[in-house]
Structure formats: structure tokens, C-alpha cells
Protein backbone atom coordinates (compact mmCIF):
# COMPACT_ATOMS: atom_id res chain seq x y z
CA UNK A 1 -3.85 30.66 22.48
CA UNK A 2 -5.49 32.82 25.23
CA UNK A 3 -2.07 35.25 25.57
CA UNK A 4 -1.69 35.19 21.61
CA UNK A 5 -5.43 36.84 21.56
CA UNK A 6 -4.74 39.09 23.98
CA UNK A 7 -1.90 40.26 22.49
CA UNK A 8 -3.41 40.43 19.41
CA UNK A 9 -6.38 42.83 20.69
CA UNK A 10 -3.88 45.07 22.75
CA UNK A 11 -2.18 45.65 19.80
CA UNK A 12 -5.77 46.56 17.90
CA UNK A 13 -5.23 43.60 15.96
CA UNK A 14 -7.89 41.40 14.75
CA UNK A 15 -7.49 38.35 16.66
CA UNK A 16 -8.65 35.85 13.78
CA UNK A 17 -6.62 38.05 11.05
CA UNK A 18 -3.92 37.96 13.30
CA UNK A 19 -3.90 34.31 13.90
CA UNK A 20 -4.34 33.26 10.38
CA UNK A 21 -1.48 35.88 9.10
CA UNK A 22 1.43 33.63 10.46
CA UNK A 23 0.38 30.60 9.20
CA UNK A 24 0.48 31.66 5.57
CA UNK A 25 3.62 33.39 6.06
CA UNK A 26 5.09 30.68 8.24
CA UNK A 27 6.87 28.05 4.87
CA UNK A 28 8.55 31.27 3.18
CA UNK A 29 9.83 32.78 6.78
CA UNK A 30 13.10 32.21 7.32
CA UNK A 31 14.12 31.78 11.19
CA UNK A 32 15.78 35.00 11.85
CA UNK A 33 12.76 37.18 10.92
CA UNK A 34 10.33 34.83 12.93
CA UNK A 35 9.79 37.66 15.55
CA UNK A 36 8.34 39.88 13.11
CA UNK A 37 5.31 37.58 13.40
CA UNK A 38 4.64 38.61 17.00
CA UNK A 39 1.98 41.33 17.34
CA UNK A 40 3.79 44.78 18.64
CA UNK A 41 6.52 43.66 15.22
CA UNK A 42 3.33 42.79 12.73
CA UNK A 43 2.87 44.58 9.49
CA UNK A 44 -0.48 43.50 7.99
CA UNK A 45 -0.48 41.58 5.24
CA UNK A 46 -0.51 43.97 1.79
């Protein structure tokens, strides 16, 4: 959790917004685009 947040903030990403993104992505993700989910591939949410 601790490298995900730091990630997250090094990237200027919320860390909560961040963290909550993938999991309501996560059921309609298939397995090859999984690494958009990381935080220097994120798009915010629309």
C-alpha cells in the first residue's frame, strides 16, 4: 500500500482517487490492459 501511495503522489495523483479508480474498473478490465491501471499509464476517470 505504502509504494502504491507513493506512486500515486509522484505522479500528482490523488492517492485516495487513485486507489479507488482501479477497483471500479477492475470486473470490466480485461488482463492485457491491466498495466494501464498503474499510475505513470493512468488516465483519470471521465
Amino acid at each position: 500500500m505504502f509504494s502504491l501511495n507513493s506512486s500515486a503522489k509522484r505522479n500528482q495523483i490523488e492517492p485516495t482517487a487513485y486507489l479507488n479508480d482501479p477497483f471500479t474498473r477492475l470486473p470490466e478490465t480485461s488482463t492485457d490492459k491491466l498495466t494501464q491501471s498503474l499510475p505513470d499509464h493512468r488516465q483519470p476517470p471521465a
